[in-house]
PDB file of N, CA and C in Angstrom:
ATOM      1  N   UNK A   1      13.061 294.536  24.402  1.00  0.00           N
ATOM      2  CA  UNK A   1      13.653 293.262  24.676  1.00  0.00           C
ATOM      3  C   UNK A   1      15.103 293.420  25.141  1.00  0.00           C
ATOM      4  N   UNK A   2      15.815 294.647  24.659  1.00  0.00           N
ATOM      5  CA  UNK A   2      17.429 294.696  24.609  1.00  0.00           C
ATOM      6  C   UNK A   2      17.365 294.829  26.420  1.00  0.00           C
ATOM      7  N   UNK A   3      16.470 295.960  26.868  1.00  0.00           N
ATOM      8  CA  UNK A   3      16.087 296.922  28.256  1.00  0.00           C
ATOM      9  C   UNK A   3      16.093 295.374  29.133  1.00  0.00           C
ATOM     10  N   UNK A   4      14.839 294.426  28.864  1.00  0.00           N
ATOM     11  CA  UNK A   4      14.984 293.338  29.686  1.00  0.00           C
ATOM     12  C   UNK A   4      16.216 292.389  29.937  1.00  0.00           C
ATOM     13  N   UNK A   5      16.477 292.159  28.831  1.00  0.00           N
ATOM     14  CA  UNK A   5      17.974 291.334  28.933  1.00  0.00           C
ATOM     15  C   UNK A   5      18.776 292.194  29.870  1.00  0.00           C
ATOM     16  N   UNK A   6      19.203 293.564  29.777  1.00  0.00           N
ATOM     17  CA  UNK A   6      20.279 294.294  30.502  1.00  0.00           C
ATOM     18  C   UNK A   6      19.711 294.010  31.977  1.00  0.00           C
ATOM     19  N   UNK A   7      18.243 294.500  31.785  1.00  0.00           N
ATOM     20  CA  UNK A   7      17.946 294.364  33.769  1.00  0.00           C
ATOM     21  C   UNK A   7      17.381 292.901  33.814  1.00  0.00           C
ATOM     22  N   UNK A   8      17.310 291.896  33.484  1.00  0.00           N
ATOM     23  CA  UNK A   8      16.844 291.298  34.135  1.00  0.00           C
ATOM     24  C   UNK A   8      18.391 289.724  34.147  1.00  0.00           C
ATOM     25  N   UNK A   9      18.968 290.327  33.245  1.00  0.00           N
ATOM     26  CA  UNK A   9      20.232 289.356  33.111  1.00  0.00           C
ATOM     27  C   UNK A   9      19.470 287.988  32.289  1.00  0.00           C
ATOM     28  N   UNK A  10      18.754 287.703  31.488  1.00  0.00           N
ATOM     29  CA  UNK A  10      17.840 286.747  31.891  1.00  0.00           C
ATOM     30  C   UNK A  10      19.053 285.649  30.139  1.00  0.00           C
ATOM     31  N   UNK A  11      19.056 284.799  30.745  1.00  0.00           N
ATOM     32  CA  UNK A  11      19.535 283.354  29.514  1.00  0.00           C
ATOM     33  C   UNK A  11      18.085 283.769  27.890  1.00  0.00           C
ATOM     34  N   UNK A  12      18.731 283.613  26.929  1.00  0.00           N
ATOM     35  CA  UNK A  12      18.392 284.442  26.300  1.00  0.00           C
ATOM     36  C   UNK A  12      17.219 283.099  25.780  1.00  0.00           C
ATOM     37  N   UNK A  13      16.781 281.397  25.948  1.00  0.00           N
ATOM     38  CA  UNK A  13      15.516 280.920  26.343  1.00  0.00           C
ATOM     39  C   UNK A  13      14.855 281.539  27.619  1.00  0.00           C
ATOM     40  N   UNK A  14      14.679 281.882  28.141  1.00  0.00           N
ATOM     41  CA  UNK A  14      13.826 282.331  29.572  1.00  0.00           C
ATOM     42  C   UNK A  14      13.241 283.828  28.882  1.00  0.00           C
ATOM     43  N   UNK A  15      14.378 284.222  28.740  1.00  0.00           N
ATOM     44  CA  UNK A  15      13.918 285.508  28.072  1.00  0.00           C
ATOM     45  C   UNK A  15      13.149 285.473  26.434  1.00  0.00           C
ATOM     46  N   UNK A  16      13.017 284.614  25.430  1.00  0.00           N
ATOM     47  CA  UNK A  16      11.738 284.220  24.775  1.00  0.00           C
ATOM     48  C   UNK A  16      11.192 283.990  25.180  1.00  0.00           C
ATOM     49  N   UNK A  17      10.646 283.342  26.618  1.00  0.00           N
ATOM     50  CA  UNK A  17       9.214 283.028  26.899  1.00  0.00           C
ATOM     51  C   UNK A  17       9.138 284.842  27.402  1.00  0.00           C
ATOM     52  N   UNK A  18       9.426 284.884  28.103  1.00  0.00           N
ATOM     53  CA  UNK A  18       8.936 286.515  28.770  1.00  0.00           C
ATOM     54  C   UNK A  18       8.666 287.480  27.705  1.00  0.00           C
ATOM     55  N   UNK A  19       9.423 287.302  26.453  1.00  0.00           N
ATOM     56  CA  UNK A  19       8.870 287.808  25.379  1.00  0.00           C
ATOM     57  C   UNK A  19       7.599 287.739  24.492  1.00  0.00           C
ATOM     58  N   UNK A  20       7.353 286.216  24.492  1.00  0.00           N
ATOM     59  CA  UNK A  20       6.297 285.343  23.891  1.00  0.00           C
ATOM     60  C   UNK A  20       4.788 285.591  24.689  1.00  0.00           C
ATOM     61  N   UNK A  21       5.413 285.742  26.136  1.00  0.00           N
ATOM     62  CA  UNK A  21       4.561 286.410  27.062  1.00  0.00           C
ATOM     63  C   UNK A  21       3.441 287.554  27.209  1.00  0.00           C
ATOM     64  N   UNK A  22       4.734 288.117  27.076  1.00  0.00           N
ATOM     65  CA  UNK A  22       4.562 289.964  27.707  1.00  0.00           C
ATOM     66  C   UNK A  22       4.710 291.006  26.192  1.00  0.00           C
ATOM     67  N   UNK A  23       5.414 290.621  25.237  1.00  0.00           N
ATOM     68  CA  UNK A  23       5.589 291.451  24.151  1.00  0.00           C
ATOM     69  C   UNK A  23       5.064 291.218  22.958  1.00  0.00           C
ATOM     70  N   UNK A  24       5.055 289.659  22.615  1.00  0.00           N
ATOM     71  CA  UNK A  24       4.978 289.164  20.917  1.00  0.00           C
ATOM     72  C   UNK A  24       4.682 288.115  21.234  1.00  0.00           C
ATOM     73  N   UNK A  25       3.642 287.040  20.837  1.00  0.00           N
ATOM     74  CA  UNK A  25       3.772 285.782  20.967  1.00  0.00           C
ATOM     75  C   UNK A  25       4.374 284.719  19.642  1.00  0.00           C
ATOM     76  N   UNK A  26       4.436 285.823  18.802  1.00  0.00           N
ATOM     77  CA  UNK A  26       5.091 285.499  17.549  1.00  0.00           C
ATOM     78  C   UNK A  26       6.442 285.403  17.353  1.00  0.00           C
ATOM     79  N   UNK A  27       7.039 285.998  18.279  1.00  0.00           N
ATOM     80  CA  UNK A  27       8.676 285.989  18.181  1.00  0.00           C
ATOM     81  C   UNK A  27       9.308 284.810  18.170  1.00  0.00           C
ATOM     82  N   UNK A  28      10.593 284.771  17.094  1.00  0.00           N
ATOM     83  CA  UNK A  28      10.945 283.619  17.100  1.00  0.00           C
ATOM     84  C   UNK A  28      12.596 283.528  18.097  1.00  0.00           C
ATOM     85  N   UNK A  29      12.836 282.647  18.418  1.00  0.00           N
ATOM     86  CA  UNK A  29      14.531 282.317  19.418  1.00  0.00           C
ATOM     87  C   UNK A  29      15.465 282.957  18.343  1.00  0.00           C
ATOM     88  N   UNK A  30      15.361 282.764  16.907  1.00  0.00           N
ATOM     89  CA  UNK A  30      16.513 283.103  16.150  1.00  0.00           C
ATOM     90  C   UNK A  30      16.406 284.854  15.765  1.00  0.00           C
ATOM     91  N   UNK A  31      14.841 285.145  15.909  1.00  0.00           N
ATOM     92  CA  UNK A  31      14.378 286.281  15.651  1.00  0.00           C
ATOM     93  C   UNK A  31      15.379 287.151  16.905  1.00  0.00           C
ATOM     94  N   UNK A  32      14.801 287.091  17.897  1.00  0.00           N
ATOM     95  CA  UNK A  32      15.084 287.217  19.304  1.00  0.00           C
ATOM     96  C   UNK A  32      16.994 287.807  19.430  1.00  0.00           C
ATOM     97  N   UNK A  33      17.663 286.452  19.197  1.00  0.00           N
ATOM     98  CA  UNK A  33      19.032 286.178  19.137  1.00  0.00           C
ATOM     99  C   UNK A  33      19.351 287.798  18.053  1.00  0.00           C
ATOM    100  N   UNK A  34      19.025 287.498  17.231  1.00  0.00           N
ATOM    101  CA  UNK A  34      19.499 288.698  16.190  1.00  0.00           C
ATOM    102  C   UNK A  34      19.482 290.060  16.704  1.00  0.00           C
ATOM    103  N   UNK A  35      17.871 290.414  17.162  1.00  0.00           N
ATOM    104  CA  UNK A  35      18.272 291.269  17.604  1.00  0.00           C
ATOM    105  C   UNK A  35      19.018 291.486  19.214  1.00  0.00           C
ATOM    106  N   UNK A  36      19.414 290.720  20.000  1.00  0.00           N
ATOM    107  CA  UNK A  36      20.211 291.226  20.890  1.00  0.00           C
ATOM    108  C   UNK A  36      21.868 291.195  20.549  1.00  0.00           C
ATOM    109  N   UNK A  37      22.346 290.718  19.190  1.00  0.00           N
ATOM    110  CA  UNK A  37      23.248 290.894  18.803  1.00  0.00           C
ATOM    111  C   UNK A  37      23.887 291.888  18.103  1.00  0.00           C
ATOM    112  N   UNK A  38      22.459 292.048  17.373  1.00  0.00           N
ATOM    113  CA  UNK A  38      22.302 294.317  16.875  1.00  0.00           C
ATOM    114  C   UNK A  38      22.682 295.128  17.694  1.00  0.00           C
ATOM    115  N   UNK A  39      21.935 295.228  19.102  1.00  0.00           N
ATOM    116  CA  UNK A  39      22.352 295.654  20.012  1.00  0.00           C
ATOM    117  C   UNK A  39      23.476 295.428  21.310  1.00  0.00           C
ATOM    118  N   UNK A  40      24.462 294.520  20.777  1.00  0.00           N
ATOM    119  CA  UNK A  40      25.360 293.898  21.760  1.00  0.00           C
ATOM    120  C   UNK A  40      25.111 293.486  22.952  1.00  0.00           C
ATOM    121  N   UNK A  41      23.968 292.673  23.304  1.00  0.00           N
ATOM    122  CA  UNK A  41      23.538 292.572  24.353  1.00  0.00           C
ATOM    123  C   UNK A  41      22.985 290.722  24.055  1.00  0.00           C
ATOM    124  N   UNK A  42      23.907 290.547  23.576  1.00  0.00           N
ATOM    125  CA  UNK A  42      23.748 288.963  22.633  1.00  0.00           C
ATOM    126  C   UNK A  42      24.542 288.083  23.832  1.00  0.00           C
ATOM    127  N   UNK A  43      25.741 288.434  24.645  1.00  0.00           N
ATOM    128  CA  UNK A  43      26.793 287.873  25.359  1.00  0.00           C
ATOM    129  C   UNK A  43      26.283 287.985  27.128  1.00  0.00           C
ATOM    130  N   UNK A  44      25.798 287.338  28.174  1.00  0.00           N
ATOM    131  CA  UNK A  44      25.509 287.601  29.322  1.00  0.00           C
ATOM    132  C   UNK A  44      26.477 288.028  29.744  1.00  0.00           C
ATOM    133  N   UNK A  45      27.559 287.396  29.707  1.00  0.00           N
ATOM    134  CA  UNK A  45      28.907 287.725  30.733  1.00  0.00           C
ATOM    135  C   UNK A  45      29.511 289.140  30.689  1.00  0.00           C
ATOM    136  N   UNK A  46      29.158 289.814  28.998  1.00  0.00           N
ATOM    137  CA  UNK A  46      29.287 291.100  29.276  1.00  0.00           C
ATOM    138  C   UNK A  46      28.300 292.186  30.049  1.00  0.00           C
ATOM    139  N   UNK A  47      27.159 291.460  30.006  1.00  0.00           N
ATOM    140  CA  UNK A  47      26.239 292.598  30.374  1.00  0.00           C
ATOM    141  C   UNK A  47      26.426 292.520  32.275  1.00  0.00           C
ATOM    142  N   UNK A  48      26.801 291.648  33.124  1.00  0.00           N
ATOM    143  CA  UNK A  48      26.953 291.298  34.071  1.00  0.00           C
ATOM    144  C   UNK A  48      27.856 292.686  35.064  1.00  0.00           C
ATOM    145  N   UNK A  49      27.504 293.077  35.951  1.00  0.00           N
ATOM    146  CA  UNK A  49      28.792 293.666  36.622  1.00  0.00           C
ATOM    147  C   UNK A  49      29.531 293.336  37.142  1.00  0.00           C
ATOM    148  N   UNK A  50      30.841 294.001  37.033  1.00  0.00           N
ATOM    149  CA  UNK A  50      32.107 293.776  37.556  1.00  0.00           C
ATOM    150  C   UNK A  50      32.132 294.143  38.752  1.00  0.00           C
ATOM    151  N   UNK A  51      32.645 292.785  39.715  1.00  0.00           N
ATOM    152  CA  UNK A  51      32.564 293.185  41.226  1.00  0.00           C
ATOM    153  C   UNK A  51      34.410 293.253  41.215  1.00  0.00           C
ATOM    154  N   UNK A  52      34.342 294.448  42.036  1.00  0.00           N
ATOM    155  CA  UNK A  52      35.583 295.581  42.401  1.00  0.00           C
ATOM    156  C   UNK A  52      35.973 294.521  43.372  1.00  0.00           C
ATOM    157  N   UNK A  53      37.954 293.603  43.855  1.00  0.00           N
ATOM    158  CA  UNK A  53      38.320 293.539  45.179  1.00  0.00           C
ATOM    159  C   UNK A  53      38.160 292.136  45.055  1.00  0.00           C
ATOM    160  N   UNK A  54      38.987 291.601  46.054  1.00  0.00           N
ATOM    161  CA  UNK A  54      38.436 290.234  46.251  1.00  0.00           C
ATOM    162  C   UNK A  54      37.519 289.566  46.926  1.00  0.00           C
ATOM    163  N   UNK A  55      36.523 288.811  46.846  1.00  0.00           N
ATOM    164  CA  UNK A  55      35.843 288.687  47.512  1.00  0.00           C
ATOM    165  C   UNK A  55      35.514 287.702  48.262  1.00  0.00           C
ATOM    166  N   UNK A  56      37.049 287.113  48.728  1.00  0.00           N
ATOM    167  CA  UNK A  56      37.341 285.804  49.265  1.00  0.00           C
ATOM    168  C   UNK A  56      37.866 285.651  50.838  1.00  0.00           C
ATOM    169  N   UNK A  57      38.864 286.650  50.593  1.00  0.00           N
ATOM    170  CA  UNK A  57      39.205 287.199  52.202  1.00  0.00           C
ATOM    171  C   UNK A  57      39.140 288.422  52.353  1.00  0.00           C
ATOM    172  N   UNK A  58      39.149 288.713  53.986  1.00  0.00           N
ATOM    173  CA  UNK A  58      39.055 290.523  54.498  1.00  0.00           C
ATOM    174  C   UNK A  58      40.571 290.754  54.535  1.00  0.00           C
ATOM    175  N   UNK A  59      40.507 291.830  54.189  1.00  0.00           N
ATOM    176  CA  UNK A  59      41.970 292.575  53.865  1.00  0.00           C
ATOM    177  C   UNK A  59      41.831 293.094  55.439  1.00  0.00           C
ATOM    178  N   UNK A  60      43.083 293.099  55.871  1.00  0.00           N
ATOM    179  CA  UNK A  60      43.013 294.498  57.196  1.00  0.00           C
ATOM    180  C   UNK A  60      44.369 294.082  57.705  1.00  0.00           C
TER     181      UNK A  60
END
């Protein structure tokens, strides 16, 4: 579940159904929440990459 959240970026409802889905249909949202907070992967904005530069105007 930690692996999907990192690649798929997914809001951590979207990502219980894909869980409820594909892994456990038993899992619960609070179940869920806990563990991506075990694994620090509880926060989207951190898992997100950092785009390098501005990306508003061309420099030259």
């Amino acid at each position: 579940m930690v692996e999907l959240r990192k690649t798929l970026l997914l809001p951590l409802d979207d990502l219980l159904a894909v869980t409820k889905e594909l892994i456990n249909e038993a899992v619960s949202r609070s179940g869920l929440d806990r563990c991506l907070r075990r694994h620090e992967a509880s926060n989207l904005k951190t898992l997100k990459p950092v785009e390098e530069g501005n990306q508003k105007g061309v420099q030259g």
